[in-house]
Protein backbone atom coordinates (compact mmCIF):
# COMPACT_ATOMS: atom_id res chain seq x y z
CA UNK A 1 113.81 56.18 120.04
CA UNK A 2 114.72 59.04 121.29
CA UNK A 3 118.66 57.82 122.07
CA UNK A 4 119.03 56.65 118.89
CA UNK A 5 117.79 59.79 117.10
CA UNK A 6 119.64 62.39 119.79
CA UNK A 7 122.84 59.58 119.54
CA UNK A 8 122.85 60.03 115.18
CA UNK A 9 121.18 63.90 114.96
CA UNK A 10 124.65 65.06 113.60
CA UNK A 11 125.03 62.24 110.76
CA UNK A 12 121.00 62.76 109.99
CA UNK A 13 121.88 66.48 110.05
CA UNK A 14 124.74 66.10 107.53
CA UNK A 15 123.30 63.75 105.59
CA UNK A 16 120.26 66.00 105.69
CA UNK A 17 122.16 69.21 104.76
CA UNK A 18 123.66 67.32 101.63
CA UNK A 19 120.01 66.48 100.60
CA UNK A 20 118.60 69.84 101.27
CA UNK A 21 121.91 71.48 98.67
CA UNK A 22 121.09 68.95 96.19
CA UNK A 23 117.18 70.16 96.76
CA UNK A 24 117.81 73.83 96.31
CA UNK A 25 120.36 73.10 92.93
CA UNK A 26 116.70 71.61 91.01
CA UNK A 27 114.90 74.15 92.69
CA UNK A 28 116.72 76.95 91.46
CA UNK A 29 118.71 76.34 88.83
CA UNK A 30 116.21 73.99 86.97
CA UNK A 31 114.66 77.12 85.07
CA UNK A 32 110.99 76.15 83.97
CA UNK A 33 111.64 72.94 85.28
CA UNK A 34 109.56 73.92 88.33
CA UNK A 35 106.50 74.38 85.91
CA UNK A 36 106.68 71.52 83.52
CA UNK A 37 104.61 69.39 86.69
CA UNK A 38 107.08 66.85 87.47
CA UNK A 39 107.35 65.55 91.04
CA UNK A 40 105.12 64.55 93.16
CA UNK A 41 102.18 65.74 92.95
CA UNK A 42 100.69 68.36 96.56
CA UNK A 43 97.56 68.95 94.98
CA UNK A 44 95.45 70.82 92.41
CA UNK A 45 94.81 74.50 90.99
CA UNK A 46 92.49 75.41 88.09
CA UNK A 47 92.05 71.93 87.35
CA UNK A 48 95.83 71.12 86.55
CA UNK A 49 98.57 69.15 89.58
CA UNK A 50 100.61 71.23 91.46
CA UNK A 51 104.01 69.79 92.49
CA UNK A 52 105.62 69.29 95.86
CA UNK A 53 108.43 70.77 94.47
CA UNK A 54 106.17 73.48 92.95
CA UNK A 55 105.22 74.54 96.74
CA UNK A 56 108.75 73.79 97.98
CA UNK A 57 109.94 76.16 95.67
CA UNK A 58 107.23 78.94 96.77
CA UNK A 59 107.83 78.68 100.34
CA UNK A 60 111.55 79.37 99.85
CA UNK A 61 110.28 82.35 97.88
CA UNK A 62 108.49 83.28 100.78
CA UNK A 63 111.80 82.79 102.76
CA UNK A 64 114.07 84.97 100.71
CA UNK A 65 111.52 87.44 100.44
CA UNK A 66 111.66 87.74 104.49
CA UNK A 67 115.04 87.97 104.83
CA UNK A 68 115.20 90.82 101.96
CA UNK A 69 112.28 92.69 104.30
CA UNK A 70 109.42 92.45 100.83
CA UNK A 71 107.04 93.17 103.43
CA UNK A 72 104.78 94.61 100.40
CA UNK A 73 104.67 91.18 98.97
CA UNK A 74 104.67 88.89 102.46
CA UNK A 75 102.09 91.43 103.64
CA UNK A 76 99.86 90.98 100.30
CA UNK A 77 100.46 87.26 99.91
CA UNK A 78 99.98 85.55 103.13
CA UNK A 79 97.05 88.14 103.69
CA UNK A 80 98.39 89.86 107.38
CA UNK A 81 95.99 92.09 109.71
CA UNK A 82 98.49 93.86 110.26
CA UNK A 83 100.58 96.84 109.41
CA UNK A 84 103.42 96.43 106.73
CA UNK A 85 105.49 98.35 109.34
CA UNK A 86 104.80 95.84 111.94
CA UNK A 87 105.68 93.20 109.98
CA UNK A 88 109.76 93.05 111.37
CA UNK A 89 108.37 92.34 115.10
CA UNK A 90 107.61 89.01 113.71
CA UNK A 91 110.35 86.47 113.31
CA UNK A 92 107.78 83.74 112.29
CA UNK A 93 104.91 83.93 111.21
CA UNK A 94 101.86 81.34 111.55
CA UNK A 95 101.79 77.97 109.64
CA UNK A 96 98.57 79.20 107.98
CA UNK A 97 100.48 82.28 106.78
CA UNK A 98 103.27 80.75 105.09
CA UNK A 99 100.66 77.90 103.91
CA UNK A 100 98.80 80.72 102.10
CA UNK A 101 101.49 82.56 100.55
CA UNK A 102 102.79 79.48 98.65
CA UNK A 103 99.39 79.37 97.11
CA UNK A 104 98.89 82.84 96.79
CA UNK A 105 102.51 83.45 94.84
CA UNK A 106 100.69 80.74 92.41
CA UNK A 107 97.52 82.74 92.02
CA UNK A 108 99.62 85.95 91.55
CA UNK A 109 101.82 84.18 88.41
CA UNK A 110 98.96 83.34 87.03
CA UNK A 111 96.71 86.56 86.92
CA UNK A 112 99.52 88.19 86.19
CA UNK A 113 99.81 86.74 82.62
CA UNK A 114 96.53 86.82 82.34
CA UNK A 115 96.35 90.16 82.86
CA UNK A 116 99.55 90.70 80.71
CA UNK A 117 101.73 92.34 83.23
CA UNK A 118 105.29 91.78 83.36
CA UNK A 119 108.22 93.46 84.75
CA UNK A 120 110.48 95.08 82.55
CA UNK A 121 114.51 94.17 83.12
CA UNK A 122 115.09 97.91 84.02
CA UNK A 123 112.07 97.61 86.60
CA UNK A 124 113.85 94.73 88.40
CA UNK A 125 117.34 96.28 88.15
CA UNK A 126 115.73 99.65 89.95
CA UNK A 127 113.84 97.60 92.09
CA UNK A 128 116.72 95.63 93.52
CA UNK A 129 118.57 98.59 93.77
CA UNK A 130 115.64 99.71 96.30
CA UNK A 131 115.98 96.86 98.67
CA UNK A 132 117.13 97.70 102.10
CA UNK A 133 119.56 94.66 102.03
CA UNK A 134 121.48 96.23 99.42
CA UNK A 135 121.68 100.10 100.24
CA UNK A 136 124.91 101.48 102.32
CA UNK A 137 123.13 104.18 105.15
CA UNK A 138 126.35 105.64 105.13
CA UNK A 139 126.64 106.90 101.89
CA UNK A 140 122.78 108.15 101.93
CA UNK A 141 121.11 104.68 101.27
CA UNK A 142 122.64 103.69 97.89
CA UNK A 143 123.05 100.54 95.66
CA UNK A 144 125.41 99.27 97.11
CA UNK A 145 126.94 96.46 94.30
CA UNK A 146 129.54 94.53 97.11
CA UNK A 147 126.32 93.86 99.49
CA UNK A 148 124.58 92.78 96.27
CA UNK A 149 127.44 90.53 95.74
CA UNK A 150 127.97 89.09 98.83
CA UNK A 151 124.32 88.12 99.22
CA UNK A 152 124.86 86.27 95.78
CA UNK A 153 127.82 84.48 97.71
CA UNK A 154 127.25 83.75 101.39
CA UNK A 155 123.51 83.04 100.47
CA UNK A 156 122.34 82.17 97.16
CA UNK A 157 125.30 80.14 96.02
CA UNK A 158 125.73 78.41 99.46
CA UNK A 159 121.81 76.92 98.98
CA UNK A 160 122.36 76.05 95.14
CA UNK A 161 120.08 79.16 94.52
CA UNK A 162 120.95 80.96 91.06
CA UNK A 163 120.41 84.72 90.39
CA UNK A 164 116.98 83.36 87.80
CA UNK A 165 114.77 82.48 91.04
CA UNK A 166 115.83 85.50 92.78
CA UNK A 167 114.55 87.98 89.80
CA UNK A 168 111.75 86.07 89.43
CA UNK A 169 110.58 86.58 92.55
CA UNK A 170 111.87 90.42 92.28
CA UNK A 171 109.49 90.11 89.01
CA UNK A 172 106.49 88.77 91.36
CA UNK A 173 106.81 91.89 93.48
CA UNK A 174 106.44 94.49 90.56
CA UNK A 175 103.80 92.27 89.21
CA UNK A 176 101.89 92.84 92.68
CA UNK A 177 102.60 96.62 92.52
CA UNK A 178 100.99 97.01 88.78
CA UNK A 179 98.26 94.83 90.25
CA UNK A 180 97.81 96.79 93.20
CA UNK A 181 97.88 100.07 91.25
CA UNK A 182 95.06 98.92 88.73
CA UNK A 183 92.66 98.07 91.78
CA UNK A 184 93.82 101.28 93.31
CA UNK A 185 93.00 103.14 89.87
CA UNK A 186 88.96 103.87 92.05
CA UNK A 187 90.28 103.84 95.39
CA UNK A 188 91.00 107.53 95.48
CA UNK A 189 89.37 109.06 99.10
CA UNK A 190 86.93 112.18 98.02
CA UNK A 191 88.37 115.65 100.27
CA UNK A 192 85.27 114.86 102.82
CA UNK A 193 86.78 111.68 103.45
CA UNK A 194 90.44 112.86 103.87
CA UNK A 195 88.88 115.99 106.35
CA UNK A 196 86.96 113.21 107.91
CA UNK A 197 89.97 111.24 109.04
CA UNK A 198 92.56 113.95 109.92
CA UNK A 199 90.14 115.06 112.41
CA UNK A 200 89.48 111.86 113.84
CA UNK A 201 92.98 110.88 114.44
CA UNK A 202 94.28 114.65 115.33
CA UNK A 203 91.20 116.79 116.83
CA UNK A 204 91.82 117.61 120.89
CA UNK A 205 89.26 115.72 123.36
CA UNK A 206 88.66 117.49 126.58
CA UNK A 207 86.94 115.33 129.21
CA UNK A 208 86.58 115.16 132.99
CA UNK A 209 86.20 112.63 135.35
CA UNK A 210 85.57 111.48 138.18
CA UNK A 211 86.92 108.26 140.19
CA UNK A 212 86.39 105.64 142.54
CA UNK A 213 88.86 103.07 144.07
CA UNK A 214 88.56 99.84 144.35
CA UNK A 215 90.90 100.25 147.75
CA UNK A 216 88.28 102.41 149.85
CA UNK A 217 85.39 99.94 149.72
CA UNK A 218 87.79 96.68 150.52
CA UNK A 219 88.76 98.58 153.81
CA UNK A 220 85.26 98.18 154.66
CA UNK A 221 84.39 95.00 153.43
CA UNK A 222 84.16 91.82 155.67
CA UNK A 223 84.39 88.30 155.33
CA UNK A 224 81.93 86.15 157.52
CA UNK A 225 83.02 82.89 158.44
CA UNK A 226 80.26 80.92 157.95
CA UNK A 227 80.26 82.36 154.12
CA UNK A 228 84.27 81.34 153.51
CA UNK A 229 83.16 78.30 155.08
CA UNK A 230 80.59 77.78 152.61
CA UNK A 231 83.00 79.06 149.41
CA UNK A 232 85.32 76.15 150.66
CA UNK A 233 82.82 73.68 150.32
CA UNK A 234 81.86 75.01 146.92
CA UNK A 235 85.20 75.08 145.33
CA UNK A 236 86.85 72.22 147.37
CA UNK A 237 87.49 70.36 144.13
CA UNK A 238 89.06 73.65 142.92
CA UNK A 239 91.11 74.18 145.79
CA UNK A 240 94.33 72.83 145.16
CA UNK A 241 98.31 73.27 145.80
CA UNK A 242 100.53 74.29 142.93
CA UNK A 243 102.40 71.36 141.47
CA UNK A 244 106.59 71.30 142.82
CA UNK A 245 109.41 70.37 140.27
CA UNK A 246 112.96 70.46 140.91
CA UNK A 247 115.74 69.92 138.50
CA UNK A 248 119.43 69.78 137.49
CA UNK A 249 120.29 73.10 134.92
CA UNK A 250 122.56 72.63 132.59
CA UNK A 251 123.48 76.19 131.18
CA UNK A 252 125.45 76.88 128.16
CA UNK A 253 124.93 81.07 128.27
CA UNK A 254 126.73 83.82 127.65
CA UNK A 255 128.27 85.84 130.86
CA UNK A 256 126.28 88.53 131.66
CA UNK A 257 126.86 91.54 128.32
CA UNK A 258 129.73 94.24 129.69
CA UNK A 259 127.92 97.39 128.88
CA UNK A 260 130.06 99.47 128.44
CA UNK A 261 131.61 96.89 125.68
CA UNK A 262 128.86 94.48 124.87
CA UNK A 263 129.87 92.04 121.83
CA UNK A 264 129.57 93.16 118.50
CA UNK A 265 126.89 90.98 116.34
CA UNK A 266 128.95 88.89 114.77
CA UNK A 267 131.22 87.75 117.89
CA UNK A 268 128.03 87.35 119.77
CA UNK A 269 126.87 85.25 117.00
CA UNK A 270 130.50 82.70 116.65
CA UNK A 271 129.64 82.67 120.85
CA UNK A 272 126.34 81.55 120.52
CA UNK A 273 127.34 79.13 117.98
CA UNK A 274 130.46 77.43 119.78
CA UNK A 275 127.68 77.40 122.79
CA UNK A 276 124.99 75.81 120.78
CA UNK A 277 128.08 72.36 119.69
CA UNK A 278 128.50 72.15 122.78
CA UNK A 279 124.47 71.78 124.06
CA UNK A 280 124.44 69.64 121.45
CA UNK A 281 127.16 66.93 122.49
CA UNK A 282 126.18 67.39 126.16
CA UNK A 283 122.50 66.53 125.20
CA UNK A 284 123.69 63.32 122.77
CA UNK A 285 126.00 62.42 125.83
CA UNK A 286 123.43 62.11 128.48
CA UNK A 287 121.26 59.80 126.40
CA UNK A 288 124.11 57.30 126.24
CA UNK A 289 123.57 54.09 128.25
CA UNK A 290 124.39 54.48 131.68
CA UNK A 291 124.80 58.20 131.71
CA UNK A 292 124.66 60.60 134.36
CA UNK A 293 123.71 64.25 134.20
CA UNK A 294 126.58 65.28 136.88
CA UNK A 295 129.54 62.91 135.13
CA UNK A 296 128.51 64.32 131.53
CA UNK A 297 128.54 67.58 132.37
CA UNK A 298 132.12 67.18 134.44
CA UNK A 299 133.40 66.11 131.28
CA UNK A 300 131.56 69.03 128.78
CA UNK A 301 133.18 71.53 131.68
CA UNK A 302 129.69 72.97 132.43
CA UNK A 303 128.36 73.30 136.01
CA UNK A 304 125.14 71.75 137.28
CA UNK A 305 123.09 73.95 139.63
CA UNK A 306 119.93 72.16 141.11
CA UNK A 307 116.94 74.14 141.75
CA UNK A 308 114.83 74.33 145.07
CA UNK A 309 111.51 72.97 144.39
CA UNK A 310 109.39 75.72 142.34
CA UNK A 311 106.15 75.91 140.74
CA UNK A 312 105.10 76.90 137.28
CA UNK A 313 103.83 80.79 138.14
CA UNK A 314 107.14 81.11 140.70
CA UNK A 315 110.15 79.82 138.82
CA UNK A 316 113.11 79.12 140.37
CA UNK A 317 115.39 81.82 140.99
CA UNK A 318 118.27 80.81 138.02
CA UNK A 319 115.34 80.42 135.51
CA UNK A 320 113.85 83.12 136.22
CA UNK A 321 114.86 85.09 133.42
CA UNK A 322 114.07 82.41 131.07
CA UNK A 323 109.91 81.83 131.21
CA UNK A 324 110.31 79.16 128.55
CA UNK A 325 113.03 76.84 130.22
CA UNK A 326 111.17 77.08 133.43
CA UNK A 327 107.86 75.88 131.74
CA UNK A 328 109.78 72.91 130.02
CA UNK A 329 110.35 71.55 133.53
CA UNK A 330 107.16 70.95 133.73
CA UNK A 331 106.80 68.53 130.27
CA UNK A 332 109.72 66.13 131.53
CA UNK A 333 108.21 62.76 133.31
CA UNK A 334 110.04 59.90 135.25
CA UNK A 335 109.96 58.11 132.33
CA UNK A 336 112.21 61.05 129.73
CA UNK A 337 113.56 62.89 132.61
CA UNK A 338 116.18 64.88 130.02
CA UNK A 339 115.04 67.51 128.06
CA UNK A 340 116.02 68.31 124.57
CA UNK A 341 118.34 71.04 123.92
CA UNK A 342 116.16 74.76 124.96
CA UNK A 343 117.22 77.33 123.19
CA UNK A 344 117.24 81.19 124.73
CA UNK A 345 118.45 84.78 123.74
CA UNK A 346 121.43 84.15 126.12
CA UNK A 347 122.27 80.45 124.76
CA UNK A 348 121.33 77.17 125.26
CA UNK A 349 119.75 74.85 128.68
CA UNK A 350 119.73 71.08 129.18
CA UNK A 351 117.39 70.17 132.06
CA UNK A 352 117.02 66.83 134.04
CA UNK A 353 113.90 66.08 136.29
CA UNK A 354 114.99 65.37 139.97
CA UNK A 355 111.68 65.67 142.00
CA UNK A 356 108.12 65.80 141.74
CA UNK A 357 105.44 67.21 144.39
CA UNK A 358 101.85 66.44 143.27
CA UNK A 359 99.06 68.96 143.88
CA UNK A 360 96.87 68.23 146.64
CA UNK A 361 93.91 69.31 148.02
CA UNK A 362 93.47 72.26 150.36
CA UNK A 363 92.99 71.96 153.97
CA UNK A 364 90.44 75.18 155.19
CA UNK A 365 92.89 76.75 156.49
CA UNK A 366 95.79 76.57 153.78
CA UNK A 367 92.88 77.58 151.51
CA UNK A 368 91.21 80.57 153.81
CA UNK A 369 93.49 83.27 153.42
CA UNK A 370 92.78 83.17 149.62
CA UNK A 371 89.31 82.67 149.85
CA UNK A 372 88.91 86.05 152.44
CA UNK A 373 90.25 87.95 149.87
CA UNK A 374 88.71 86.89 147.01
CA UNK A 375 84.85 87.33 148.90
CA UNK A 376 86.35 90.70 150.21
CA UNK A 377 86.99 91.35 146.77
CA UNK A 378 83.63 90.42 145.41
CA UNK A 379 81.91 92.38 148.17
CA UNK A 380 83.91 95.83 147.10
CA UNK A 381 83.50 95.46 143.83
CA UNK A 382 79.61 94.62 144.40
CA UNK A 383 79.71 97.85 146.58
CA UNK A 384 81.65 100.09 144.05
CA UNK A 385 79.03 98.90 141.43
CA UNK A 386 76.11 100.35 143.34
CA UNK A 387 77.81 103.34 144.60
CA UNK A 388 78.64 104.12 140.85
CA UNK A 389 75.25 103.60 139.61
CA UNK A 390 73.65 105.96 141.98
CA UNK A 391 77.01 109.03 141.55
CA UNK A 392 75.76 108.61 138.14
CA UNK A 393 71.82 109.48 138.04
CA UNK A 394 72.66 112.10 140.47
CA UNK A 395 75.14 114.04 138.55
CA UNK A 396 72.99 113.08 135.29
CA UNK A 397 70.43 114.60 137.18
CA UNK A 398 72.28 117.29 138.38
CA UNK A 399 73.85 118.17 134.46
CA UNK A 400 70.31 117.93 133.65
CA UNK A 401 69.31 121.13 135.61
CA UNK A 402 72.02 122.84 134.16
CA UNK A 403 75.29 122.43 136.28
CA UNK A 404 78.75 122.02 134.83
CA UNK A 405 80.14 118.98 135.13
CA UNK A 406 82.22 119.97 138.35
CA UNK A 407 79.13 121.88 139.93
CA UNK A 408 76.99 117.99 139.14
CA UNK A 409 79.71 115.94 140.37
CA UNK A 410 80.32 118.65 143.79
CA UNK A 411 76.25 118.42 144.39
CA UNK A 412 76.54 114.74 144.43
CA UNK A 413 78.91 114.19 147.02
CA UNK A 414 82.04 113.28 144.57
CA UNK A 415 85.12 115.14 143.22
CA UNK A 416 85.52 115.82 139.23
CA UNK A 417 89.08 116.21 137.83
CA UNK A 418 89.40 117.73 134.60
CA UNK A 419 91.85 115.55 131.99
CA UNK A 420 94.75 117.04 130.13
CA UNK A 421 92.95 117.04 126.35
CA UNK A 422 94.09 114.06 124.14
CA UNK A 423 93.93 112.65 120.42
CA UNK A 424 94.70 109.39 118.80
CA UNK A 425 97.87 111.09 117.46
CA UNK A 426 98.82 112.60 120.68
CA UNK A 427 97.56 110.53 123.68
CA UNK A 428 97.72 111.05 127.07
CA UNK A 429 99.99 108.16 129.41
CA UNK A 430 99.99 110.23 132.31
CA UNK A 431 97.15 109.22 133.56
CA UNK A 432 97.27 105.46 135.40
CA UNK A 433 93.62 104.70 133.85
CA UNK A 434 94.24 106.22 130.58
CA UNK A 435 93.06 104.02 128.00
CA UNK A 436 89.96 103.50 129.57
CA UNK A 437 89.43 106.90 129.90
CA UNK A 438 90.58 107.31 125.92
CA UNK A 439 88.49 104.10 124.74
CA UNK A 440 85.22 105.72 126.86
CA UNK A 441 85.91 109.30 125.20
CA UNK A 442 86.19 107.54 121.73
CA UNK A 443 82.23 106.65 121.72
CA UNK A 444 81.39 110.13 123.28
CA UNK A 445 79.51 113.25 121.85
CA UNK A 446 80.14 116.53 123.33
CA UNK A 447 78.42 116.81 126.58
CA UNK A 448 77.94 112.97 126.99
CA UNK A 449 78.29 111.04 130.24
CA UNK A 450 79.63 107.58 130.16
CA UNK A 451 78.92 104.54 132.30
CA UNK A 452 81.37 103.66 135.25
CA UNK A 453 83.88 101.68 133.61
CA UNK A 454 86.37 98.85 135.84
CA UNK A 455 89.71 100.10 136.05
CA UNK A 456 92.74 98.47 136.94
CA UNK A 457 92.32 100.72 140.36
CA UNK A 458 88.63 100.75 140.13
CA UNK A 459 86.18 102.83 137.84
CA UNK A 460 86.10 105.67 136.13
CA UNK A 461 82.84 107.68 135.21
CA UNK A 462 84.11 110.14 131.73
CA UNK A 463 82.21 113.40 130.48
CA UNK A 464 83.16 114.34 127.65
CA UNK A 465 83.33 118.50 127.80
CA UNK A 466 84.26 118.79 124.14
CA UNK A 467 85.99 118.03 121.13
CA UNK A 468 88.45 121.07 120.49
CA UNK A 469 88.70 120.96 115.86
CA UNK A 470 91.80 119.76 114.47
CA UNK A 471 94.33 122.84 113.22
CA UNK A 472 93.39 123.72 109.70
CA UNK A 473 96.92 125.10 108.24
CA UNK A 474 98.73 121.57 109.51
CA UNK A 475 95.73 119.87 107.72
CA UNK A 476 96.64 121.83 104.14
CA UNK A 477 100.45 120.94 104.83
CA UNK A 478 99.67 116.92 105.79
CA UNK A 479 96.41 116.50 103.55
CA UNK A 480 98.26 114.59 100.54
CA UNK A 481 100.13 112.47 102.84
CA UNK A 482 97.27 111.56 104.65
CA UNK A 483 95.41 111.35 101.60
CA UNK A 484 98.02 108.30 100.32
CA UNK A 485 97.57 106.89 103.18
CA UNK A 486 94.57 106.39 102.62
CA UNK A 487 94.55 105.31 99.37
CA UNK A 488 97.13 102.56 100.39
CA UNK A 489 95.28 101.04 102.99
CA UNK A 490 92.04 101.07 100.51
CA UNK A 491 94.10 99.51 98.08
CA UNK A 492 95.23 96.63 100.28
CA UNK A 493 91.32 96.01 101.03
CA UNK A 494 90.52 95.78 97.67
CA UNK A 495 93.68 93.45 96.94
CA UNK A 496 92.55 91.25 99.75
CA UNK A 497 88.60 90.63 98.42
CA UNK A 498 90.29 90.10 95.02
CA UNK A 499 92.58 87.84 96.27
CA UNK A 500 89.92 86.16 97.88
CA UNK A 501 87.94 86.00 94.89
CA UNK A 502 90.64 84.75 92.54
CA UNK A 503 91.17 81.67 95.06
CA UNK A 504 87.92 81.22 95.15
CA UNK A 505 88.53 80.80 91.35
CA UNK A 506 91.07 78.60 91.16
CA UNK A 507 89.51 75.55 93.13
CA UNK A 508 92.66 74.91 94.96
CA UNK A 509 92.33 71.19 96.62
CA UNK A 510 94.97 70.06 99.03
CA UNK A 511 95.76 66.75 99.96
CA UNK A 512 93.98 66.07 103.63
CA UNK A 513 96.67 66.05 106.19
CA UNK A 514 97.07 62.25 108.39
């Protein structure tokens, strides 16, 4: 199956492509069409069919509205927890995302005419004129008509997509706005509120410390025989060697990027693409009968390196900087020793299995050396744990009577080290156990004394000396921002229980999947 498939995937994709134009002419240029019900039907909505075409349609909606960056709408329709801002570090989202955004875009049509809100031809002319896609940044971020037009061109037109489905969905985003705005007509935060937050986020914490490490109670601890002896026994099922695998690389990448003249985006992308072909054949041409790896790749000019043996947390050197290849080695079996076509930043890998070491079972000594460390480590830590618990009732003791901080931690045999002050909107990274020493400050009052929390190096005990009041003119100048803010984020609550509510309404039923 899979030679015939890898031996036709350019006729399929053709003949695919064709379908896929032909798809996107109904889809787009069928005007109501879409609406009318016809086509198969993908399930039901306040009591009437929805179409598969009806959902086709919407996910390609959710598509363009990606590549135009409508994070307002991809945010509010596939229902993120996360930050609109954040929402470019995702190139994909989640199946159940995009599943939900389809249904949502439904919801949103029809509430809006319910709720007779429409968008105005002058609101979708200004509002495409606001779209990042379209604005030149060097003439101050303005409409920029030729970008406009060559979207129209080298996208729409290409995928039989007319200008209508485009506005509409331009429409769905101003529909989203007015319903945003109505919910957001009683989510105004009182001055209490907006004081509340600023000095959350910007008020100075001043805290000490004081440490120990992990390091000065290993060099103590020991490891008895007869107890790694015993740790072997109990883990001997456990106790294994890492898997081997060793293949052939085929590598269609890029040289290494010049940098003082790396390649400009669009001759790194024509690269990528002549690179990609080229995988391509070299992947249909090993699947032939009576291939080889080394004679196809002679012939597709490519050179074969063959990795020592490696495991899955050590890759081999040459796939080193590519995680994902690596772990593919490790799906290929005796039986489909070729892999598919992997695709990286840099370009494009073939691999071909060549050897397989089991795991085995540990012998006592392969496994000992790990097994000393790991009961020296348990030992330390057990003797850090005590050692913290009793520092802390003495200096709580010692605060208790009156002592600073310093004087407590002095009297009880430790050293305190004060902590440059921090906020949320200014933290410190200095520090190599900051955010623990941040997150333990968060839950403090004035005066408090924490627990000894695990660091990375060991623990850290946190007092928190005091909490120095945010600066009251930068307040006055940031308050209306901050109270927006606000307002925003309250909005987007509120537009997610509604949302929630409205689906609830509209009894959507979904054909079971296999």
């Amino acid at each position: 199956m899979n030679h015939i498939i890898r031996r036709y995937q350019q006729p399929l994709l053709i003949a695919l492509t064709v379908f896929i134009i032909i798809s996107f002419v109904l889809f787009f240029n069928g005007g109501r069409f879409m609406e009318k019900g016809s086509g198969e039907t993908a399930g039901q909505m306040y009591g009437r069919s929805v179409t598969q075409l009806q959902l086709i349609r919407a996910n390609h909606d959710y598509e363009l509205s990606r590549v135009l960056q409508m994070n307002d709408l991809v945010k509010a329709l596939c229902d993120l927890p996360i930050p609109e801002e954040m929402l470019g570090m995702y190139r994909e989202l989640p199946e159940k995302y995009t599943t939900d955004f389809r249904w949502n875009l439904l919801i949103l049509r029809h509430e809006a005419e319910r709720l007779g809100l429409t968008a105005t031809p002058a609101e979708r002319d200004e509002a495409v004129k606001q779209m990042p896609a379209f604005q030149n940044q060097e003439s101050g971020g303005a409409f920029d008509s030729g970008r406009f037009n060559m979207f129209v061109a080298n996208f729409l037109s290409p995928r039989g997509m007319s200008t209508d489905g485009f506005e509409e969905l331009v429409a769905d985003q101003i529909k989203l706005r007015k319903v945003l705005a109505l919910l957001g007509a009683t989510t105004a935060p009182a001055p209490a509120e907006v004081r509340a937050a600023y000095d959350e986020h910007y008020r100075k914490t001043e805290a000490s410390v004081v440490r120990l490490k992990l390091d000065d109670f290993l060099a103590t601890a020991t490891a008895p025989e007869e107890e790694v002896k015993k740790m072997f026994e109990e883990r001997t099922a456990k106790l294994k060697s890492d898997e081997l695998r060793k293949v052939k690389v085929a590598a269609f990448i890029l040289p290494p990027a010049d940098k003082d003249k790396p390649l400009e985006p669009k001759a790194r992308a024509e690269a990528l693409g002549k690179l990609g072909k080229a995988a391509e054949d070299f992947s249909v041409a090993v699947t032939e009968k009576d291939a080889k790896f080394d004679e196809a790749a002679a012939k597709a000019g490519v050179t074969i390196e063959e990795t020592p043996e490696f495991s899955r947390n050590s890759p081999a050197p040459s796939l080193a900087v590519a995680p994902a290849v690596a772990a593919a080695a490790f799906k290929l079996t005796t039986k489909d020793p070729t892999s598919d076509v992997l695709t990286t930043d840099r370009g494009y890998y073939v691999l071909q299995l060549t050897g397989i070491t089991p795991a085995r079972p540990l012998t006592f000594d392969e496994a000992k050396p790990q097994l000393v460390e790991q009961l020296k480590r348990d030992r330390a830590q057990e003797a850090m744990t005590i050692k913290g618990n009793e520092l802390r009732a003495k200096i709580a003791a010692e605060l208790k009577a009156g002592k600073t901080f310093a004087e407590a931690a002095t009297a009880a045999g430790a050293t305190a080290e004060t902590v440059p002050a921090f906020s949320p909107a200014e933290p410190n990274t200095t520090l190599p156990d900051a955010r623990e020493v941040m997150q333990v400050a968060g839950d403090l009052k004035d005066g408090d004394l924490s627990p000894f929390t695990p660091t990375e190096a060991g623990s850290v005990l946190v007092h928190l000396d005091k909490h120095v009041p945010a600066d009251d003119t930068k307040f006055a100048a940031d308050q209306a921002t901050i109270a927006d803010s606000m307002a925003g984020s309250n909005r987007a609550m509120l537009f997610s229980e509604w949302l929630k509510l409205r689906r609830a309404e509209a009894h959507i039923m979904e054909p079971r999947r296999g």
